[in-house]
PDB file of N, CA and C in Angstrom:
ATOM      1  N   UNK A   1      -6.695   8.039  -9.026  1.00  0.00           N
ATOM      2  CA  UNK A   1      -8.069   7.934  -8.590  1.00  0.00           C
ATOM      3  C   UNK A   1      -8.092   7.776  -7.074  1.00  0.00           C
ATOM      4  N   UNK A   2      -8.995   8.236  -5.946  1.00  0.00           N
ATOM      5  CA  UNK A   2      -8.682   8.333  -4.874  1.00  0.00           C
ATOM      6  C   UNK A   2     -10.682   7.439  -4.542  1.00  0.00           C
ATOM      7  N   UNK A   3     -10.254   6.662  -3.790  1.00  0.00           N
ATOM      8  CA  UNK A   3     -11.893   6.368  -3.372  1.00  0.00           C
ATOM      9  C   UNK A   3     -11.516   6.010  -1.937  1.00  0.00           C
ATOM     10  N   UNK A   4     -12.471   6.784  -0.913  1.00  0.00           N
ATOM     11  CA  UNK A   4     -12.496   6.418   0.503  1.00  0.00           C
ATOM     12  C   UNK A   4     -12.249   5.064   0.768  1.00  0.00           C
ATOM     13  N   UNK A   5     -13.628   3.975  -0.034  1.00  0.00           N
ATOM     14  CA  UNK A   5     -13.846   2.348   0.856  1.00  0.00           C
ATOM     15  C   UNK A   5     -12.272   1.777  -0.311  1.00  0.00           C
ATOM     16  N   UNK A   6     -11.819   2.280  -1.065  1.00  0.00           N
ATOM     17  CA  UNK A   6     -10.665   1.336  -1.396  1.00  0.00           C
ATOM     18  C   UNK A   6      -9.646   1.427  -0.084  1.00  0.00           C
ATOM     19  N   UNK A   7      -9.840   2.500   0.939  1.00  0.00           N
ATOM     20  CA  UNK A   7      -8.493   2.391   1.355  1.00  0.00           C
ATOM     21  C   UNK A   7      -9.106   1.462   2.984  1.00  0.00           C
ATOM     22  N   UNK A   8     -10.100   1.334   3.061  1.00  0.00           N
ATOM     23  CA  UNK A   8     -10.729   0.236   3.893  1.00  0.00           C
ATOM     24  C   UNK A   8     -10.789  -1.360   3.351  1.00  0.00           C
ATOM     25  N   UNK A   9     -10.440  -1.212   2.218  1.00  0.00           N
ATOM     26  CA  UNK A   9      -9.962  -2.619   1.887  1.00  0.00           C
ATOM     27  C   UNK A   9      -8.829  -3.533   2.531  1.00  0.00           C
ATOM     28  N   UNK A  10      -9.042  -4.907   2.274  1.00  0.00           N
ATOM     29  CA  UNK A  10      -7.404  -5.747   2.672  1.00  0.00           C
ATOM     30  C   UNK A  10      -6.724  -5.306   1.354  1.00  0.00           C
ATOM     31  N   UNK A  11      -5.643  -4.636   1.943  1.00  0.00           N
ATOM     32  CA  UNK A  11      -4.237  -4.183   0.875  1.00  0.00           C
ATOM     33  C   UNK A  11      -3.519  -5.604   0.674  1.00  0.00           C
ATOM     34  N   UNK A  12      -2.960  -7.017   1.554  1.00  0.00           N
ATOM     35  CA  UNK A  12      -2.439  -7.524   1.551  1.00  0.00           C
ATOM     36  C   UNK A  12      -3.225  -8.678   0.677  1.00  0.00           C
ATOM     37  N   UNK A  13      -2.072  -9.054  -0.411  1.00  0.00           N
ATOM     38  CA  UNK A  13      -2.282  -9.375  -2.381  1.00  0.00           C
ATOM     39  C   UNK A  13      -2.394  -8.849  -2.938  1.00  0.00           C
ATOM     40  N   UNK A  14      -3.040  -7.043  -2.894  1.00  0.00           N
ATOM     41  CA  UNK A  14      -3.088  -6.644  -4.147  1.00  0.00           C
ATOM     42  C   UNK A  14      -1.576  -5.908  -4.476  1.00  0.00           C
ATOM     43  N   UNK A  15      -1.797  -5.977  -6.209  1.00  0.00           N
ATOM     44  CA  UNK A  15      -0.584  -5.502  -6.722  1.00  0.00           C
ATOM     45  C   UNK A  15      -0.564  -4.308  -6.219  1.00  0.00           C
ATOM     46  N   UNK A  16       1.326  -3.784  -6.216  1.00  0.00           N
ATOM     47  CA  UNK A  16       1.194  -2.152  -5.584  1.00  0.00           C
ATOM     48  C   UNK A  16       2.450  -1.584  -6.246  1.00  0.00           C
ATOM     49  N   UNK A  17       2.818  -0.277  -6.678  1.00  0.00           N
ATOM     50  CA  UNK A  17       3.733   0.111  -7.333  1.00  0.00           C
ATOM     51  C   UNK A  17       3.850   1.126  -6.635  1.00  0.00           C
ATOM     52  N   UNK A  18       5.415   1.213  -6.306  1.00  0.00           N
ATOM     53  CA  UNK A  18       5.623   2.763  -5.223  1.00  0.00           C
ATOM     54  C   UNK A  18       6.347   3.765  -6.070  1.00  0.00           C
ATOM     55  N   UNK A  19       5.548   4.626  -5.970  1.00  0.00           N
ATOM     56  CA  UNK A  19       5.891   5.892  -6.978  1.00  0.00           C
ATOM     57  C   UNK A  19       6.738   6.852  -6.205  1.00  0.00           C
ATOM     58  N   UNK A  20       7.218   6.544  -5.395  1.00  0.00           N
ATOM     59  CA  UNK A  20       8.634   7.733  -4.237  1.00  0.00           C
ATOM     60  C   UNK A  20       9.621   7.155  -4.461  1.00  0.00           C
ATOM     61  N   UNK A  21      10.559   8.221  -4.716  1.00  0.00           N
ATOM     62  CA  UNK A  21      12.249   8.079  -4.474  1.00  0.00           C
ATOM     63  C   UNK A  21      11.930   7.728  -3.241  1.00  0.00           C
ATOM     64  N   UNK A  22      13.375   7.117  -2.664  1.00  0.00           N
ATOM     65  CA  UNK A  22      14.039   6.157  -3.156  1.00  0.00           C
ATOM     66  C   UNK A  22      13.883   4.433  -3.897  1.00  0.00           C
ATOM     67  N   UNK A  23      12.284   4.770  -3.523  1.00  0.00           N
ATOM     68  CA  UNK A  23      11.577   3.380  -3.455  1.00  0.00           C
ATOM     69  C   UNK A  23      11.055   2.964  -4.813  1.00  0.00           C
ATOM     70  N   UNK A  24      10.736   4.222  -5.621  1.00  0.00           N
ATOM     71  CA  UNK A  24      10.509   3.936  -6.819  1.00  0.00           C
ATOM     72  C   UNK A  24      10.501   2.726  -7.657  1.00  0.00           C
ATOM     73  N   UNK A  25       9.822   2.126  -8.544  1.00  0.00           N
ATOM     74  CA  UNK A  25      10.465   0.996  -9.178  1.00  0.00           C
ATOM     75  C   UNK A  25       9.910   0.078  -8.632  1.00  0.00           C
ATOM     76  N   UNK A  26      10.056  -0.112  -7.091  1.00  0.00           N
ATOM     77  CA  UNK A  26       9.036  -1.265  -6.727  1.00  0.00           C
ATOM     78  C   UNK A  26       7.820  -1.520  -6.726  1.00  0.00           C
ATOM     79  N   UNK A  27       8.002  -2.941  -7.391  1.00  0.00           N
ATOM     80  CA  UNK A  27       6.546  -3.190  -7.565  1.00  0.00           C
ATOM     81  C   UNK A  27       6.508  -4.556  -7.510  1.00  0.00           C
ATOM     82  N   UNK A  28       5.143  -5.141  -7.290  1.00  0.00           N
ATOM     83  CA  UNK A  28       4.767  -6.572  -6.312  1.00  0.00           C
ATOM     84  C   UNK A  28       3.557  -6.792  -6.068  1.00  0.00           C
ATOM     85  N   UNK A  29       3.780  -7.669  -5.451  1.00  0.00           N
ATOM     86  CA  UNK A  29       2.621  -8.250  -3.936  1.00  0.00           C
ATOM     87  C   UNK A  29       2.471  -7.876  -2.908  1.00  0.00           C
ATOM     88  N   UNK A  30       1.752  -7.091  -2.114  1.00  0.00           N
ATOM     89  CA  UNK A  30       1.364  -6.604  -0.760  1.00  0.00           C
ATOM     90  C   UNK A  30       1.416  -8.044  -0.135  1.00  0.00           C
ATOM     91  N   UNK A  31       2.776  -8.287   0.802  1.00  0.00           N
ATOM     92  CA  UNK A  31       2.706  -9.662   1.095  1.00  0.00           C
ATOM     93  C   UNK A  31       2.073 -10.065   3.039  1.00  0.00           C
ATOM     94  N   UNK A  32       2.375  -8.709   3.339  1.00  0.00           N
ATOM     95  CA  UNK A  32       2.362  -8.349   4.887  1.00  0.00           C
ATOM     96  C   UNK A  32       2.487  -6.610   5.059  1.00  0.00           C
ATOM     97  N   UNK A  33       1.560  -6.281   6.181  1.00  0.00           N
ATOM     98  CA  UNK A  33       1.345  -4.919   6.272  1.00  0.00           C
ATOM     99  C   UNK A  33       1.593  -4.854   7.902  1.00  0.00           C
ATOM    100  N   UNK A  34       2.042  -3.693   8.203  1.00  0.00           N
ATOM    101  CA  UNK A  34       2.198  -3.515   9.409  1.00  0.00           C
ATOM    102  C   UNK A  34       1.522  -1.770   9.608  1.00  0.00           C
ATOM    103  N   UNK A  35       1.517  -1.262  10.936  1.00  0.00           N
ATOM    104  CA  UNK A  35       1.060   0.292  11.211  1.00  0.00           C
ATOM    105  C   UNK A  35       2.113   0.997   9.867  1.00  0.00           C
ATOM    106  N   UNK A  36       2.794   0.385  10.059  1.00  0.00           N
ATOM    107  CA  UNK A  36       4.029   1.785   9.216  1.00  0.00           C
ATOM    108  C   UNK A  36       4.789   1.639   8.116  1.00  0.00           C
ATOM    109  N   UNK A  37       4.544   0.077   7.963  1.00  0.00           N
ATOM    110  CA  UNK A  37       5.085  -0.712   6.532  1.00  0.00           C
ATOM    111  C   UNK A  37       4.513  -1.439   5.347  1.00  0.00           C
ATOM    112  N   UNK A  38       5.052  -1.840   4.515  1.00  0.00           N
ATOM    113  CA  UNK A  38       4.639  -2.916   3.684  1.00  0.00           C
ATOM    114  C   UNK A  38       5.959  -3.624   3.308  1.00  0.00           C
ATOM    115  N   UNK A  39       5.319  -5.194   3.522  1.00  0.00           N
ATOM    116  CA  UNK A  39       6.643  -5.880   2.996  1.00  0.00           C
ATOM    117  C   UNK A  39       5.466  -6.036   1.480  1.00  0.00           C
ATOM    118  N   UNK A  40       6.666  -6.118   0.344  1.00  0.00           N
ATOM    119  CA  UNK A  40       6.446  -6.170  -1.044  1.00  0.00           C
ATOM    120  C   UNK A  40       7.256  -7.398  -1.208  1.00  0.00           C
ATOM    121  N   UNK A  41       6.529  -8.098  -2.218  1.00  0.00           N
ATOM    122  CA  UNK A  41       7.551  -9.495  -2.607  1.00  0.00           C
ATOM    123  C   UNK A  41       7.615  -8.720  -4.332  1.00  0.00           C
ATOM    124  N   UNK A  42       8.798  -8.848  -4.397  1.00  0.00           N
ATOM    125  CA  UNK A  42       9.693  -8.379  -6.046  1.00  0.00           C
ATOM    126  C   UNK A  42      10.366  -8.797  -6.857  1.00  0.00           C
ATOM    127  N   UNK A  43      10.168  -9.435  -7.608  1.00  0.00           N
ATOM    128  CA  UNK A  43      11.731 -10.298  -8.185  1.00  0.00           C
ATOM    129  C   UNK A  43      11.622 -11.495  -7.688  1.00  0.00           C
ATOM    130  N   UNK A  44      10.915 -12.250  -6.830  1.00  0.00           N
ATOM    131  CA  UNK A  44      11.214 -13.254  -5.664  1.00  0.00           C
ATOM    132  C   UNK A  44      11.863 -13.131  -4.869  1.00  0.00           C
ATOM    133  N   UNK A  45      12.198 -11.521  -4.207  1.00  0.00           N
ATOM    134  CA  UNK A  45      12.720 -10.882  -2.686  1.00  0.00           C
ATOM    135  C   UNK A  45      11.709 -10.630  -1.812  1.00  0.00           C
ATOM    136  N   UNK A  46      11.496 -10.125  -0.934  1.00  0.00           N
ATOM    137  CA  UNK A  46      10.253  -9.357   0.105  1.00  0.00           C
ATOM    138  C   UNK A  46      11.489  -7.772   0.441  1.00  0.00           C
ATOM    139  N   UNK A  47      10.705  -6.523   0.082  1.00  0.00           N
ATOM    140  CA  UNK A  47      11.264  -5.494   0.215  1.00  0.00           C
ATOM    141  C   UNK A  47      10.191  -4.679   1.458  1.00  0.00           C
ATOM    142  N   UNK A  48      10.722  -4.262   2.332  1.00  0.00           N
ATOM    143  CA  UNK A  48       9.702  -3.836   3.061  1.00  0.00           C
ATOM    144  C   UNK A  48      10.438  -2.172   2.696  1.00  0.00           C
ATOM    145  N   UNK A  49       8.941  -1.666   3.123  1.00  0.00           N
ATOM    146  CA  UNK A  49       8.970  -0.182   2.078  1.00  0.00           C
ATOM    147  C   UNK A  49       7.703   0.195   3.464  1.00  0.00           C
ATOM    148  N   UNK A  50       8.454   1.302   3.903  1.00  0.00           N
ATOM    149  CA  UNK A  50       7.927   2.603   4.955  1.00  0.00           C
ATOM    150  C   UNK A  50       6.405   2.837   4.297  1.00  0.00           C
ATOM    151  N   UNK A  51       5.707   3.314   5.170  1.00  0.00           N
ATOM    152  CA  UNK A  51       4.125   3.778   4.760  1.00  0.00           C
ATOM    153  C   UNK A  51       4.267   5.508   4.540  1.00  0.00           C
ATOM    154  N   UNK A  52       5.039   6.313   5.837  1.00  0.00           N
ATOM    155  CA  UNK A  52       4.877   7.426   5.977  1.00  0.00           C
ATOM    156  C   UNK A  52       6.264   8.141   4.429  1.00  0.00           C
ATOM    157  N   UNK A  53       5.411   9.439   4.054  1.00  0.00           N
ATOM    158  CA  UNK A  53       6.878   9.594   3.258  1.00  0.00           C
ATOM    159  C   UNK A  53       6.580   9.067   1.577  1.00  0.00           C
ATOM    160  N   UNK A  54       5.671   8.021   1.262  1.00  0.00           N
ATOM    161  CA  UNK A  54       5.768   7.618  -0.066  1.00  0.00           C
ATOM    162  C   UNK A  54       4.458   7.296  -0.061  1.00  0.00           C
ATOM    163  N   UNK A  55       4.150   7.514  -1.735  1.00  0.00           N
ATOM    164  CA  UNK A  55       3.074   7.055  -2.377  1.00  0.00           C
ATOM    165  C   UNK A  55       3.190   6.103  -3.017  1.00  0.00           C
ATOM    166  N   UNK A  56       1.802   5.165  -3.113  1.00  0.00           N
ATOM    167  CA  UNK A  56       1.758   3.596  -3.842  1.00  0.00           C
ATOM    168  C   UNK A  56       0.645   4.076  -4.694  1.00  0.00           C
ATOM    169  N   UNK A  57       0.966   3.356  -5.697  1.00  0.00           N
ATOM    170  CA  UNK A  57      -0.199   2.940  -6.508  1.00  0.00           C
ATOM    171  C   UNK A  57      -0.880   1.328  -6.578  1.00  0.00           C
ATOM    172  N   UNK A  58      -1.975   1.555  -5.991  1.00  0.00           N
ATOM    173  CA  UNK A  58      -3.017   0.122  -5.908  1.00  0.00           C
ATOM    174  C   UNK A  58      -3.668  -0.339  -7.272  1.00  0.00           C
ATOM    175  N   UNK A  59      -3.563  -1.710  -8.027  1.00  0.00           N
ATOM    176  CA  UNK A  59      -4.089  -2.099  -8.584  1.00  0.00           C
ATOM    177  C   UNK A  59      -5.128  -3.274  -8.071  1.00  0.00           C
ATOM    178  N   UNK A  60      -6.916  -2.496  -7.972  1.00  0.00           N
ATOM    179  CA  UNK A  60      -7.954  -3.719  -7.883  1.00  0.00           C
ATOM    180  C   UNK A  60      -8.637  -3.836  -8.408  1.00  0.00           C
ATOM    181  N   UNK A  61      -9.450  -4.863  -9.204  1.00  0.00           N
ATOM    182  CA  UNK A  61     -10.090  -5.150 -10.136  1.00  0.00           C
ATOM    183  C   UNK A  61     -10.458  -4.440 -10.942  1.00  0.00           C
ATOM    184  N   UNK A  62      -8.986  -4.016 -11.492  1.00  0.00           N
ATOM    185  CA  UNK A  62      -8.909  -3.218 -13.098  1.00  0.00           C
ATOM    186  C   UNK A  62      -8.821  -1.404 -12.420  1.00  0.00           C
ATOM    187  N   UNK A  63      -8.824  -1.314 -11.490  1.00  0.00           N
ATOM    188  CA  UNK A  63      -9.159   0.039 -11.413  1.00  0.00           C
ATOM    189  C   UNK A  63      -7.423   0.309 -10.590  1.00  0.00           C
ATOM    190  N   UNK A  64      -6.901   1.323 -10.852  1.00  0.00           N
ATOM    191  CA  UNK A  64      -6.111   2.012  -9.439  1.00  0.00           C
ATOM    192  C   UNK A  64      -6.315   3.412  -9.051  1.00  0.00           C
ATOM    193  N   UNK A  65      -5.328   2.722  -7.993  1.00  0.00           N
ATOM    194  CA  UNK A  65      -5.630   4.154  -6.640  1.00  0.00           C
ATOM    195  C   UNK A  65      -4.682   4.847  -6.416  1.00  0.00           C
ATOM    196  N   UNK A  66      -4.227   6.010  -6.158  1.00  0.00           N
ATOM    197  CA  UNK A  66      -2.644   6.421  -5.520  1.00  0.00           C
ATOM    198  C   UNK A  66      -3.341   6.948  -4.350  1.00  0.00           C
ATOM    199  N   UNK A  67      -2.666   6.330  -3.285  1.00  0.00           N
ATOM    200  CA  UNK A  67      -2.335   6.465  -2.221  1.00  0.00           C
ATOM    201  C   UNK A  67      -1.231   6.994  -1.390  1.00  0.00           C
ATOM    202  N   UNK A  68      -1.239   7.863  -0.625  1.00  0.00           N
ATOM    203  CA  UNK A  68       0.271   8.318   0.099  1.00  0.00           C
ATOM    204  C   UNK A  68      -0.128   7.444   1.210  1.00  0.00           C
ATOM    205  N   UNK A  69       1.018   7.404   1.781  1.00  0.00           N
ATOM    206  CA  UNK A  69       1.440   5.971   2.678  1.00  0.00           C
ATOM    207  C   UNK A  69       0.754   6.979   4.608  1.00  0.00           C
ATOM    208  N   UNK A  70       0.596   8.336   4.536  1.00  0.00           N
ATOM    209  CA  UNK A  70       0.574   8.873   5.884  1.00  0.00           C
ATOM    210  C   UNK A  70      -0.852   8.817   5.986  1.00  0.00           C
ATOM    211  N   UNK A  71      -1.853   8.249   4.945  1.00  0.00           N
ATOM    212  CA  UNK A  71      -3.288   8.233   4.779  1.00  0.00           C
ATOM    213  C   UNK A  71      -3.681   7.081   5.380  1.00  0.00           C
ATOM    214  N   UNK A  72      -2.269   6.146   5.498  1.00  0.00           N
ATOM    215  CA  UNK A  72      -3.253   4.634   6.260  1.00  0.00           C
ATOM    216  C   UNK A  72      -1.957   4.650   7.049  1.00  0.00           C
ATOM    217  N   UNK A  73      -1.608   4.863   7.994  1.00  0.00           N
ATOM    218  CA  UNK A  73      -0.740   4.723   9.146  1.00  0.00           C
ATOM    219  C   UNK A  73      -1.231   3.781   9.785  1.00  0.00           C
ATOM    220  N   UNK A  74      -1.804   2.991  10.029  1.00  0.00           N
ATOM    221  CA  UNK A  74      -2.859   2.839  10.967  1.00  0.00           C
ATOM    222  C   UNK A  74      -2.542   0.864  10.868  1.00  0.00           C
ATOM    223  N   UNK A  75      -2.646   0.584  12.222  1.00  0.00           N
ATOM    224  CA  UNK A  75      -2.581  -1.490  12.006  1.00  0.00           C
ATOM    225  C   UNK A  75      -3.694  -1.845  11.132  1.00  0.00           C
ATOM    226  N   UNK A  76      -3.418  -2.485  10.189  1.00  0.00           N
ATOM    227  CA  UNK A  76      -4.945  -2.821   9.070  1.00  0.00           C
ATOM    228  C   UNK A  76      -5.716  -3.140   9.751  1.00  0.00           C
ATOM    229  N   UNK A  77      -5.821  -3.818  10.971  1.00  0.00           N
ATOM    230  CA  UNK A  77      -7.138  -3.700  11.545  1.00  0.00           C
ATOM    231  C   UNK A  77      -7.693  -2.989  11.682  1.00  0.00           C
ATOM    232  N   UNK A  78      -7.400  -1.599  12.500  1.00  0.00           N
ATOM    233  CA  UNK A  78      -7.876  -0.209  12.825  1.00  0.00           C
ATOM    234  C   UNK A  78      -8.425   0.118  11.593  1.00  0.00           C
ATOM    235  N   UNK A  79      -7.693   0.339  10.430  1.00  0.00           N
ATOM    236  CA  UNK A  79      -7.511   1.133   9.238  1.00  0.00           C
ATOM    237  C   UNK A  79      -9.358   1.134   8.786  1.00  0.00           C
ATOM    238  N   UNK A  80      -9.898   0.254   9.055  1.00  0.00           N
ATOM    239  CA  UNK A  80     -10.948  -0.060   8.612  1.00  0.00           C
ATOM    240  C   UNK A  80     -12.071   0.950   9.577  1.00  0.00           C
ATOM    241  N   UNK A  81     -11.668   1.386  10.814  1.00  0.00           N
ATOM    242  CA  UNK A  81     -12.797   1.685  11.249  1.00  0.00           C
ATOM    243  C   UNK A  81     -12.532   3.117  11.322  1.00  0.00           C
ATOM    244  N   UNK A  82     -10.938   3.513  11.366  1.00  0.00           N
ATOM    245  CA  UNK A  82     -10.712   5.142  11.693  1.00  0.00           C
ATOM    246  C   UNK A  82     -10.738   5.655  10.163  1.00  0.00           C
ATOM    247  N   UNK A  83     -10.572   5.265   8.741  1.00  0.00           N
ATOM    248  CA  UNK A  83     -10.748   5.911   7.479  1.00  0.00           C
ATOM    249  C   UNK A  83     -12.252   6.103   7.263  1.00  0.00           C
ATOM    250  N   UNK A  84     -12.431   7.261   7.259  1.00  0.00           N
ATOM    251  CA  UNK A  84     -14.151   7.617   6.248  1.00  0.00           C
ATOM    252  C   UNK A  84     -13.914   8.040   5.152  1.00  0.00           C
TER     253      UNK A  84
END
């Protein structure tokens, strides 16, 4: 499911599952976001996992999203005003 204002949301807490080799498999807590990353907490590790290159899947209130990671490049601050 793809919705514009989900990807203007705070990503950091919601659950996220990365659907790209090599990264596959992970899945977590959006614990910290950066322009080009996500650290994921997994297992009780923090895995930080590239933005550009892989797709996540967002779980928020019951609904998800797949997202490719080159769609929000952007410091979450920005992210909010340069996505329409």
């Amino acid at each position: 499911m793809r919705d514009n204002h989900f990807v203007r949301t705070e990503l950091i807490g919601l659950d996220v599952e990365v659907l790209s080799a090599p990264y596959s498999g992970i899945a977590g807590k959006v614990v910290d976001e950066t322009k080009n990353t996500f650290t994921i907490e997994s297992a009780g590790t923090e895995r930080m996992v590239p933005k550009p290159g892989n797709e996540f899947r967002f779980t928020h209130e019951g609904r998800t999203f797949d997202i490719r990671g080159s769609e929000i490049t952007h410091r979450p601050e920005d992210r909010i005003k340069k996505v329409r």
